[in-house]
C-alpha atoms as a PDB file:
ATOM      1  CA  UNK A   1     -34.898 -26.114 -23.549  1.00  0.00           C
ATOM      2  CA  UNK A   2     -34.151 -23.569 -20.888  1.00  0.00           C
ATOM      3  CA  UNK A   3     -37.662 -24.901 -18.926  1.00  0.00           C
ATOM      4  CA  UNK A   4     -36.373 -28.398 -19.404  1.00  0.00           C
ATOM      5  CA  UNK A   5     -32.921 -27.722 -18.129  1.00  0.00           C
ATOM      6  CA  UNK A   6     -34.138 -25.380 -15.091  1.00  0.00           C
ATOM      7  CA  UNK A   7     -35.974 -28.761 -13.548  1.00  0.00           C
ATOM      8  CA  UNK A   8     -32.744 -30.694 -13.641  1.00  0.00           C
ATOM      9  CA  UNK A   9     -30.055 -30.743 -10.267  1.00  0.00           C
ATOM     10  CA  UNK A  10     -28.910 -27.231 -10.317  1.00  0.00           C
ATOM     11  CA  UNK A  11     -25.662 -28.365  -9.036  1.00  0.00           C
ATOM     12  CA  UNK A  12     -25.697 -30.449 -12.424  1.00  0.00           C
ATOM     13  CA  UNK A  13     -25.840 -26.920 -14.623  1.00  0.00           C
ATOM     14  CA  UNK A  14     -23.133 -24.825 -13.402  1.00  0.00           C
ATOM     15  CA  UNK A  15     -20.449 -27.825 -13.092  1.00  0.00           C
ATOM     16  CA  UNK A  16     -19.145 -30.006 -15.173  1.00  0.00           C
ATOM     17  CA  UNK A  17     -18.767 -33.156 -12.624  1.00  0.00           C
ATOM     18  CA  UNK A  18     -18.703 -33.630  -9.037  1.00  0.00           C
ATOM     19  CA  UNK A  19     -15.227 -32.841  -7.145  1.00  0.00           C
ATOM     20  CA  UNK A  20     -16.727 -29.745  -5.955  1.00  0.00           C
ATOM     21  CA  UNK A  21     -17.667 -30.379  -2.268  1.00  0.00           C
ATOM     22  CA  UNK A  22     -20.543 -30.280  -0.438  1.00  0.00           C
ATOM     23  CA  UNK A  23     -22.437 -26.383   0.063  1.00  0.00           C
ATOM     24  CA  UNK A  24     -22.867 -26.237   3.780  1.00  0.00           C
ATOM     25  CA  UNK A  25     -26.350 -25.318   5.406  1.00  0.00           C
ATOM     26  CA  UNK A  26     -25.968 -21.900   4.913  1.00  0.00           C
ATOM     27  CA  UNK A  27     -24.228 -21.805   1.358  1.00  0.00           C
ATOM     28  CA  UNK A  28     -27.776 -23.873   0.325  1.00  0.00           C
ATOM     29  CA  UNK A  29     -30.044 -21.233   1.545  1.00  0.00           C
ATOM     30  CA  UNK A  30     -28.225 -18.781   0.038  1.00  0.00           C
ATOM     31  CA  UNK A  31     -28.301 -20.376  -3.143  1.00  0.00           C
ATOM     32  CA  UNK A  32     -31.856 -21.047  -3.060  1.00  0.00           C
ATOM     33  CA  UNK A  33     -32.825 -18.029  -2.332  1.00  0.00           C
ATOM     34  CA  UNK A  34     -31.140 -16.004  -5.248  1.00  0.00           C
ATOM     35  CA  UNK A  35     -32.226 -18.611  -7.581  1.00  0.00           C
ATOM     36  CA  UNK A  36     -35.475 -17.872  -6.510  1.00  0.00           C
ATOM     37  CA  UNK A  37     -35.115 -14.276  -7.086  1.00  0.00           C
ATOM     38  CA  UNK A  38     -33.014 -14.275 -10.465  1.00  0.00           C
ATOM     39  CA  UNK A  39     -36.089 -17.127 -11.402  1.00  0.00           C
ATOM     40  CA  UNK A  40     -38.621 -14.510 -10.164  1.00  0.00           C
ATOM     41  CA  UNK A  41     -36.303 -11.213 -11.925  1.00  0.00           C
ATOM     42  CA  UNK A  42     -36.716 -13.469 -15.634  1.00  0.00           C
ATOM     43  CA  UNK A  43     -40.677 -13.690 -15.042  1.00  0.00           C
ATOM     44  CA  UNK A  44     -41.188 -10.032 -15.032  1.00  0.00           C
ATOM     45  CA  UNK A  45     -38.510  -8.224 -16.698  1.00  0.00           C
ATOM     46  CA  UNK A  46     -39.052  -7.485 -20.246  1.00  0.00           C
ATOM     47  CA  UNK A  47     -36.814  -9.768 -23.020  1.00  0.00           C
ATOM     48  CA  UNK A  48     -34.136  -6.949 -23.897  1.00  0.00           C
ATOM     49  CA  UNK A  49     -33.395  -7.086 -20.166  1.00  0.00           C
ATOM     50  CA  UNK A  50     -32.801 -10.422 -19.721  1.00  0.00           C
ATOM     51  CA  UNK A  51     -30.572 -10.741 -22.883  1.00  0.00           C
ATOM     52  CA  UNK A  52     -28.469  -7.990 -21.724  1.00  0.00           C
ATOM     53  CA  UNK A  53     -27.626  -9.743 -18.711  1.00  0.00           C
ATOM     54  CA  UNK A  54     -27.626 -13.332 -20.689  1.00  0.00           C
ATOM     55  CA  UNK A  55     -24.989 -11.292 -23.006  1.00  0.00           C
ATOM     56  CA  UNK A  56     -23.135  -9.697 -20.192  1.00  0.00           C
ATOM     57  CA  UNK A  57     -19.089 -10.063 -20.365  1.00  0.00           C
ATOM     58  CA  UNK A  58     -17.980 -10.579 -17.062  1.00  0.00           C
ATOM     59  CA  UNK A  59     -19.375 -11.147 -13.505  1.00  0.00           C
ATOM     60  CA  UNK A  60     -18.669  -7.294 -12.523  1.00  0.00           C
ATOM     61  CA  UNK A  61     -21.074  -6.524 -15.905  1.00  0.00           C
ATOM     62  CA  UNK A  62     -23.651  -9.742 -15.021  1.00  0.00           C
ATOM     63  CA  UNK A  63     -24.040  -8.097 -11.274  1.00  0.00           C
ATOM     64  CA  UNK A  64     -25.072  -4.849 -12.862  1.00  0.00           C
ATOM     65  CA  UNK A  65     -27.202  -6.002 -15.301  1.00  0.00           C
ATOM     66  CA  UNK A  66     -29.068  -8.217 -12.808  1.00  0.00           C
ATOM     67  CA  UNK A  67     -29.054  -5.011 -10.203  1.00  0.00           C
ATOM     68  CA  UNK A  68     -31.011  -2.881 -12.834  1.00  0.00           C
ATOM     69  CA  UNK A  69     -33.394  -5.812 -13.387  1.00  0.00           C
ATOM     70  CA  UNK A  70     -34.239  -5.543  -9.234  1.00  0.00           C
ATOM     71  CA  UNK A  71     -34.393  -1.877  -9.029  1.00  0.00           C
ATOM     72  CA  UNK A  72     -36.474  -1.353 -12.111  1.00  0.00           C
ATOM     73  CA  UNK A  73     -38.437  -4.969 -11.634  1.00  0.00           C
ATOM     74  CA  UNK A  74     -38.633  -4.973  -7.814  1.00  0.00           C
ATOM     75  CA  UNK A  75     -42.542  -5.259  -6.111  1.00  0.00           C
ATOM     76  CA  UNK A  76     -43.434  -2.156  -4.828  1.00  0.00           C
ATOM     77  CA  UNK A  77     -42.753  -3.521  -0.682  1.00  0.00           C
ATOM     78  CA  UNK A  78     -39.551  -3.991  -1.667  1.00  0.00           C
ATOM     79  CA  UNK A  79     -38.914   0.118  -2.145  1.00  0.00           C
ATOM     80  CA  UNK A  80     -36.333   0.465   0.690  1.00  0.00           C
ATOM     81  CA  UNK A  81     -34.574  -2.381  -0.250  1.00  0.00           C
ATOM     82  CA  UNK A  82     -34.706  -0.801  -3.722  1.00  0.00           C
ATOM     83  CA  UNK A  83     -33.387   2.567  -3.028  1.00  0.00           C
ATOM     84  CA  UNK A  84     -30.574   0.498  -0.744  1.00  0.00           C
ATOM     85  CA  UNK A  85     -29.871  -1.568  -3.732  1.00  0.00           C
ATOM     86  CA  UNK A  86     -29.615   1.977  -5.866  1.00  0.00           C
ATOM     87  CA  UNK A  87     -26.954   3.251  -3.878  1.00  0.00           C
ATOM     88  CA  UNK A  88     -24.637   0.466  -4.285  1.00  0.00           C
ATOM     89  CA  UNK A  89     -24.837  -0.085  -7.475  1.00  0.00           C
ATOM     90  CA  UNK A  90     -23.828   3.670  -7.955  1.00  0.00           C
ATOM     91  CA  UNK A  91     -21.158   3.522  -5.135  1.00  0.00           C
ATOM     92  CA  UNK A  92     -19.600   0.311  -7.220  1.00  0.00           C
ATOM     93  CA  UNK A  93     -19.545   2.075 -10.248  1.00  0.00           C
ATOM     94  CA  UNK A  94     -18.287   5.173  -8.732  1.00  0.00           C
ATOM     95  CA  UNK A  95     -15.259   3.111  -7.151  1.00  0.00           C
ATOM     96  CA  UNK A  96     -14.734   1.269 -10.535  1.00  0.00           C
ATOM     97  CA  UNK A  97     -14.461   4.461 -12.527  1.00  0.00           C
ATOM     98  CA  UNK A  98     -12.114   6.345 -10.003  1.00  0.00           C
ATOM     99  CA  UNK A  99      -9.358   3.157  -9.809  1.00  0.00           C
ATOM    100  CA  UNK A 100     -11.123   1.075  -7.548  1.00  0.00           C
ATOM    101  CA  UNK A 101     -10.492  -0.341  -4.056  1.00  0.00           C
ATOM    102  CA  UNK A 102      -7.701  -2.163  -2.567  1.00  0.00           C
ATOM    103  CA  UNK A 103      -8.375  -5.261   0.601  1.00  0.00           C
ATOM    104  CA  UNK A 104      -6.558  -4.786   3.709  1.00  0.00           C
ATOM    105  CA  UNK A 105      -4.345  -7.225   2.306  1.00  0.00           C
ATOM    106  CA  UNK A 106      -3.532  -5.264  -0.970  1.00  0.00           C
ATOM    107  CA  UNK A 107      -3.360  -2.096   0.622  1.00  0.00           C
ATOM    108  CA  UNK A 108      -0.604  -3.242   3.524  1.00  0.00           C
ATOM    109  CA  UNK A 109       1.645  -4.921   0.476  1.00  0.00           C
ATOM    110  CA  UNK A 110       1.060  -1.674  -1.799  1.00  0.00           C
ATOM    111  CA  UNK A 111       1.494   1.239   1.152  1.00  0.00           C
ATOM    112  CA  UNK A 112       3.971  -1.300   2.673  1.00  0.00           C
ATOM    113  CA  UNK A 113       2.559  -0.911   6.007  1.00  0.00           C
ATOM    114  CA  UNK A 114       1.115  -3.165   8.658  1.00  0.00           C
ATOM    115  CA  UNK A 115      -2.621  -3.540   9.475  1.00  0.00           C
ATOM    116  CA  UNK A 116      -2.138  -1.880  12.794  1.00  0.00           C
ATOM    117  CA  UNK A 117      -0.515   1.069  10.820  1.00  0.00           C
ATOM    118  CA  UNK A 118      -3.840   0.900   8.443  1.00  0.00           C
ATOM    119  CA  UNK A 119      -5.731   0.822  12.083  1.00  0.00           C
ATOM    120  CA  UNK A 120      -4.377   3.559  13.207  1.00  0.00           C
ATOM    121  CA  UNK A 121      -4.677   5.777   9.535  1.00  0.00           C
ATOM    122  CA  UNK A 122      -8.549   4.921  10.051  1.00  0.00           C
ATOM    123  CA  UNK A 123      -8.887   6.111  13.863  1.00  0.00           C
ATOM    124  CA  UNK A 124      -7.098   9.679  12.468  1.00  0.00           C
ATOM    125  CA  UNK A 125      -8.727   9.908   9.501  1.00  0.00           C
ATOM    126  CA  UNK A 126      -5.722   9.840   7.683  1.00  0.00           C
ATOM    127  CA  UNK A 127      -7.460   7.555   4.979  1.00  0.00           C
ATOM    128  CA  UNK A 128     -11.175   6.873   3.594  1.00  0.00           C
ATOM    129  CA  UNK A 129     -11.821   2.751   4.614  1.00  0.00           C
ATOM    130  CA  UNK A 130     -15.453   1.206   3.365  1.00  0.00           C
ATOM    131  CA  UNK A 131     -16.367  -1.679   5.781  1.00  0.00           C
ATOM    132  CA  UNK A 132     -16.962  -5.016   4.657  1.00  0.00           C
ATOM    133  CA  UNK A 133     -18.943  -8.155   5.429  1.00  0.00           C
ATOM    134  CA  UNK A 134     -16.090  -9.885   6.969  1.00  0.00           C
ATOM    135  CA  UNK A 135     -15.233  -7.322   9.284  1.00  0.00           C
ATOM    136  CA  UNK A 136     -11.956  -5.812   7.454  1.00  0.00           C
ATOM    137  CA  UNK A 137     -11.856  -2.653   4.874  1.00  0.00           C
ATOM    138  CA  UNK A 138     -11.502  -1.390   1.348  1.00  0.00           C
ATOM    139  CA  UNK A 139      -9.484   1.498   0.726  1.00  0.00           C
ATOM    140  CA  UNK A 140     -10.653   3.343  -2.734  1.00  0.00           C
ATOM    141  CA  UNK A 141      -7.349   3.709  -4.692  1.00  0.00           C
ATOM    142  CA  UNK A 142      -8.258   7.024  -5.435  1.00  0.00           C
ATOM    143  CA  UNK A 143      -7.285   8.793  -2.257  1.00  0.00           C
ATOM    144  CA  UNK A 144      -3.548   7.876  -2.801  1.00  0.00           C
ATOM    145  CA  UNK A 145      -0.595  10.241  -4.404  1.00  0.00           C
ATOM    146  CA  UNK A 146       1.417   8.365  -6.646  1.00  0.00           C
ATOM    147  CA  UNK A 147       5.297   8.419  -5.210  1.00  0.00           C
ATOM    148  CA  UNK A 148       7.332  11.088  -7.346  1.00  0.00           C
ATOM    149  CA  UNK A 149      10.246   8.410  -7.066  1.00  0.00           C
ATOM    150  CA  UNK A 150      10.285   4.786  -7.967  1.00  0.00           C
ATOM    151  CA  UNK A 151      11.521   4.254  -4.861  1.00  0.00           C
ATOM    152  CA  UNK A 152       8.419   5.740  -2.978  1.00  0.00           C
ATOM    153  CA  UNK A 153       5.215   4.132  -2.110  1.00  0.00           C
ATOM    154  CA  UNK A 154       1.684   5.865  -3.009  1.00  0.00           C
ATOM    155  CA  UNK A 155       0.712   7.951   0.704  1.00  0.00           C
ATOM    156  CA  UNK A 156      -3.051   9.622   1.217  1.00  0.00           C
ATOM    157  CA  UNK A 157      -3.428  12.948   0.268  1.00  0.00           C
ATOM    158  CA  UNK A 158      -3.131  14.880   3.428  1.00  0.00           C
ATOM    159  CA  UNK A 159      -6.422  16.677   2.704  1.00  0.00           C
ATOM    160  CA  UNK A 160      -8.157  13.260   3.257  1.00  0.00           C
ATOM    161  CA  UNK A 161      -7.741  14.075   7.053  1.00  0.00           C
ATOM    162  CA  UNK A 162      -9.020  17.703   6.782  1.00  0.00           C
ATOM    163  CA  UNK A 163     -11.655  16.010   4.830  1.00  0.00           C
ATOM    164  CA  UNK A 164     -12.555  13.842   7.405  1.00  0.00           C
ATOM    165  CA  UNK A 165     -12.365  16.450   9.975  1.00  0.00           C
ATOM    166  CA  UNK A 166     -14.763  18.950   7.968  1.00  0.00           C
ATOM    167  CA  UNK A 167     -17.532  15.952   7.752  1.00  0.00           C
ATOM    168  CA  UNK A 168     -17.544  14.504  11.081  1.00  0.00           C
ATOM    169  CA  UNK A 169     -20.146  12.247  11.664  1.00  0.00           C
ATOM    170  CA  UNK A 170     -22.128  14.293   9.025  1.00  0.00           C
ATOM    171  CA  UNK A 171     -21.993  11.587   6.047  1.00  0.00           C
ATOM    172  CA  UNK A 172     -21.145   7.976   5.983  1.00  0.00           C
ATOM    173  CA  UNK A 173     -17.928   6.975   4.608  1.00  0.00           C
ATOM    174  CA  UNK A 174     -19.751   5.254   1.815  1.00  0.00           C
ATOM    175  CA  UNK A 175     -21.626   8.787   1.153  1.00  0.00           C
ATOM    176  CA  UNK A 176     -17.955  10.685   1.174  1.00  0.00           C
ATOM    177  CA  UNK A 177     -16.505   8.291  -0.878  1.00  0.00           C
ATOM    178  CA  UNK A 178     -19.451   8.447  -3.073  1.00  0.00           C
ATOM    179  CA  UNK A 179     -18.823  12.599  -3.592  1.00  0.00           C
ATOM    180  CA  UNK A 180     -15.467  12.469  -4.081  1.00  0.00           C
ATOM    181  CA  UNK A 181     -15.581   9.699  -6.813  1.00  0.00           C
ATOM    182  CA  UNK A 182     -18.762  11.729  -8.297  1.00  0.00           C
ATOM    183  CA  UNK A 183     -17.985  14.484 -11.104  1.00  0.00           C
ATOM    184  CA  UNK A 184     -18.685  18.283  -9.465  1.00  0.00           C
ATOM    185  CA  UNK A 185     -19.893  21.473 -11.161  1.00  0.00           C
ATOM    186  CA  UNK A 186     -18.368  23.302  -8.881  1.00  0.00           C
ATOM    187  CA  UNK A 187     -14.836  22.062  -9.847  1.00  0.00           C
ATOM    188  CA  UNK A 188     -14.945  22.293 -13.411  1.00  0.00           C
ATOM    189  CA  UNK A 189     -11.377  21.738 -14.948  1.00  0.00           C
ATOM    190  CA  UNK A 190      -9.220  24.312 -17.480  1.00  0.00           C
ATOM    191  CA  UNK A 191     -11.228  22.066 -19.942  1.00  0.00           C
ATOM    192  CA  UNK A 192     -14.286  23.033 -18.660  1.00  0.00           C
ATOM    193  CA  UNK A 193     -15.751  19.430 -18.030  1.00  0.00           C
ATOM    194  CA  UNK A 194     -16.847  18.322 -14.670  1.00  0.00           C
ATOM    195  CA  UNK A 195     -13.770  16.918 -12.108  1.00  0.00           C
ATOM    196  CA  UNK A 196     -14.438  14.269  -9.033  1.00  0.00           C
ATOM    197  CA  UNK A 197     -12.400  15.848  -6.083  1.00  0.00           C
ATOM    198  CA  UNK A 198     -10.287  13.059  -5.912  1.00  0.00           C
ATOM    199  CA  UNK A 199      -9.205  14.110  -9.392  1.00  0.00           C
ATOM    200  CA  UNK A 200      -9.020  17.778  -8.220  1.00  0.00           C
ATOM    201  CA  UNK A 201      -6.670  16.354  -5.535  1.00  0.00           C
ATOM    202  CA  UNK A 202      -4.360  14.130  -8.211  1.00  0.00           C
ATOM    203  CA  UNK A 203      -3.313  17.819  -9.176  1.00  0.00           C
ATOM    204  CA  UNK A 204      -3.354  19.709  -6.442  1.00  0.00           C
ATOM    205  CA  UNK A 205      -6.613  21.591  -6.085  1.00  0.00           C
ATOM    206  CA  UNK A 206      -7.261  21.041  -2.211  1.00  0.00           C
ATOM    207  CA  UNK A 207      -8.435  24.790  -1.605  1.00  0.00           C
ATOM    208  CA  UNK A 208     -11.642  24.456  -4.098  1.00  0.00           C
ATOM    209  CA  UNK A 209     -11.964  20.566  -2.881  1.00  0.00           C
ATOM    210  CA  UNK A 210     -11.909  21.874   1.166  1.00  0.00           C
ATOM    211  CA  UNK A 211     -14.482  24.388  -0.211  1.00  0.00           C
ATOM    212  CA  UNK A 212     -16.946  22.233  -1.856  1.00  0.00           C
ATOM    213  CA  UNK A 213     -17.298  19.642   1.253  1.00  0.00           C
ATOM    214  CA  UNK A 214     -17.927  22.884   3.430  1.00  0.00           C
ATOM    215  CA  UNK A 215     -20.908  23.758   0.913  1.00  0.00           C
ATOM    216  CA  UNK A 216     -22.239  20.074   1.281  1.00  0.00           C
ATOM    217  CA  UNK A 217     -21.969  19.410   4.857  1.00  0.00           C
ATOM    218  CA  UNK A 218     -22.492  22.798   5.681  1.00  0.00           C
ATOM    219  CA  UNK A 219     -24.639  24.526   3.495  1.00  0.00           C
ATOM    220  CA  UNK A 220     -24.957  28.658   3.861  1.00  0.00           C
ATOM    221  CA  UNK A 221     -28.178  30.280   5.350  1.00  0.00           C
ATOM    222  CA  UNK A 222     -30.900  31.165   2.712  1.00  0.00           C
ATOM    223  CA  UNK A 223     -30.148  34.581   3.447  1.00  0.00           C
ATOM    224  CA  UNK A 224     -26.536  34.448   3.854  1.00  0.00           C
ATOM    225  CA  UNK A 225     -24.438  35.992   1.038  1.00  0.00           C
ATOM    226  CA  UNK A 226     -23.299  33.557  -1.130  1.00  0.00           C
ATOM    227  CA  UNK A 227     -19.193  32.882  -1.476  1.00  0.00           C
ATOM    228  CA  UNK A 228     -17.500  32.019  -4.866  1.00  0.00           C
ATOM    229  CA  UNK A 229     -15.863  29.199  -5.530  1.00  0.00           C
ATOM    230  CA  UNK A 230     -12.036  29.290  -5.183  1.00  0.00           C
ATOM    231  CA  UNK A 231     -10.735  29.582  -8.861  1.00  0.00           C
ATOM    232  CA  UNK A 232      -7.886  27.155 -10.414  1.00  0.00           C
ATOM    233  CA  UNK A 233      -5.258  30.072 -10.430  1.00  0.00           C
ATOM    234  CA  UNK A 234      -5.306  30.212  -6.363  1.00  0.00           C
ATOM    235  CA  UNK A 235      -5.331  26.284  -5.893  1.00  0.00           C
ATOM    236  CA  UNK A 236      -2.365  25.221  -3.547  1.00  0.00           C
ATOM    237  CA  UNK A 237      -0.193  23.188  -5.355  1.00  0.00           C
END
């Protein structure tokens, strides 16, 4: 059984022999510590949970699974860490629907350009970078025009850096990246579903795109007339 198998060498369960090498310090701590959690996560969540993430299809589909289990299974001290835990799931699955992210790496060998080049894009705001743990950046995929020749290589929309400039400091770039990968009612297509701005920007909409991050990061007075959104017809191409 399960029970049985759980108070075996855990390095004995998820290999099948013993060329992998040693975990350092560190690497042991780390695994000890989200065993404990996943062991504590299977205690309290209810059965159809934990076969959903048993039955999960990939890694990307375990993590989520096991990220619902926390937020909806989590003690009640753990709230911050909870709400923290909330947002990232729904940044993640933001990125995933929009086209996802590309490394440093991926992003110099796609936009053929150097890491100082990349450097540079981020200190003008040129593109949208989300830090990461090792100290580089992910750039969403999203923000980048697709060359009109074969020849070309995908550039940033050029509104990215009059988005940049209308936040400021206002949002983190995990919040603006957030927005523009959520759907908006304010920038409802011909079909009349819900766009993201970055698909408002694949076709050209940057007027009613400008206008909706002015309404976020600067919202009107209560008693200030209210202003329309720009309509499709008007969008700059």
């Amino acid at each position: 059984t399960l029970s049985a198998l759980l108070k075996q060498s855990f390095l004995t369960m998820i290999r099948a022999d013993d060329s992998a090498p040693d975990l350092s310090a560190a690497s042991e701590i780390l695994l000890a510590r989200v065993g404990a959690l996943v062991y504590g996560l299977v205690q309290r969540a209810p059965q159809c949970a934990v076969m959903q993430a048993a039955a999960a299809g990939s890694n990307s589909a375990l993590m989520h699974a096991l990220a619902d289990m926390v937020i909806t299974e989590a003690p009640a001290q753990d709230a911050w860490a909870t709400v923290l835990l909330r947002g990232r799931v729904a940044l993640a699955e933001r990125l995933e629907a929009s086209g996802g992210v590309w490394t440093a790496d991926e992003a110099g060998v796609n936009l053929q350009v150097s890491r100082e080049a990349l450097r540079q894009w981020r200190a003008q705001g040129r593109v949208l970078a989300l830090a990461r743990q090792d100290g580089s950046f992910s750039y969403p995929l999203a923000q980048f025009k697709h060359p009109e020749a074969d020849t070309g290589v995908p550039r940033p929309y050029d509104a990215i850096k009059q988005i940049n400039e209308i936040v400021g400091a206002r949002l983190s770039p995990e919040e603006l990246v957030a927005l523009l990968a959520s759907p908006q009612v304010m920038l409802k297509g011909p079909d009349g579903q819900q766009q993201t701005p970055f698909a408002a920007l694949a076709v050209g909409d940057v007027k009613r795109v400008l206008a909706l991050v002015r309404w976020i990061v600067m919202p009107p007075d209560d008693d200030a007339p209210t202003v329309d959104a720009v309509p499709m017809e008007s969008a700059v191409a």
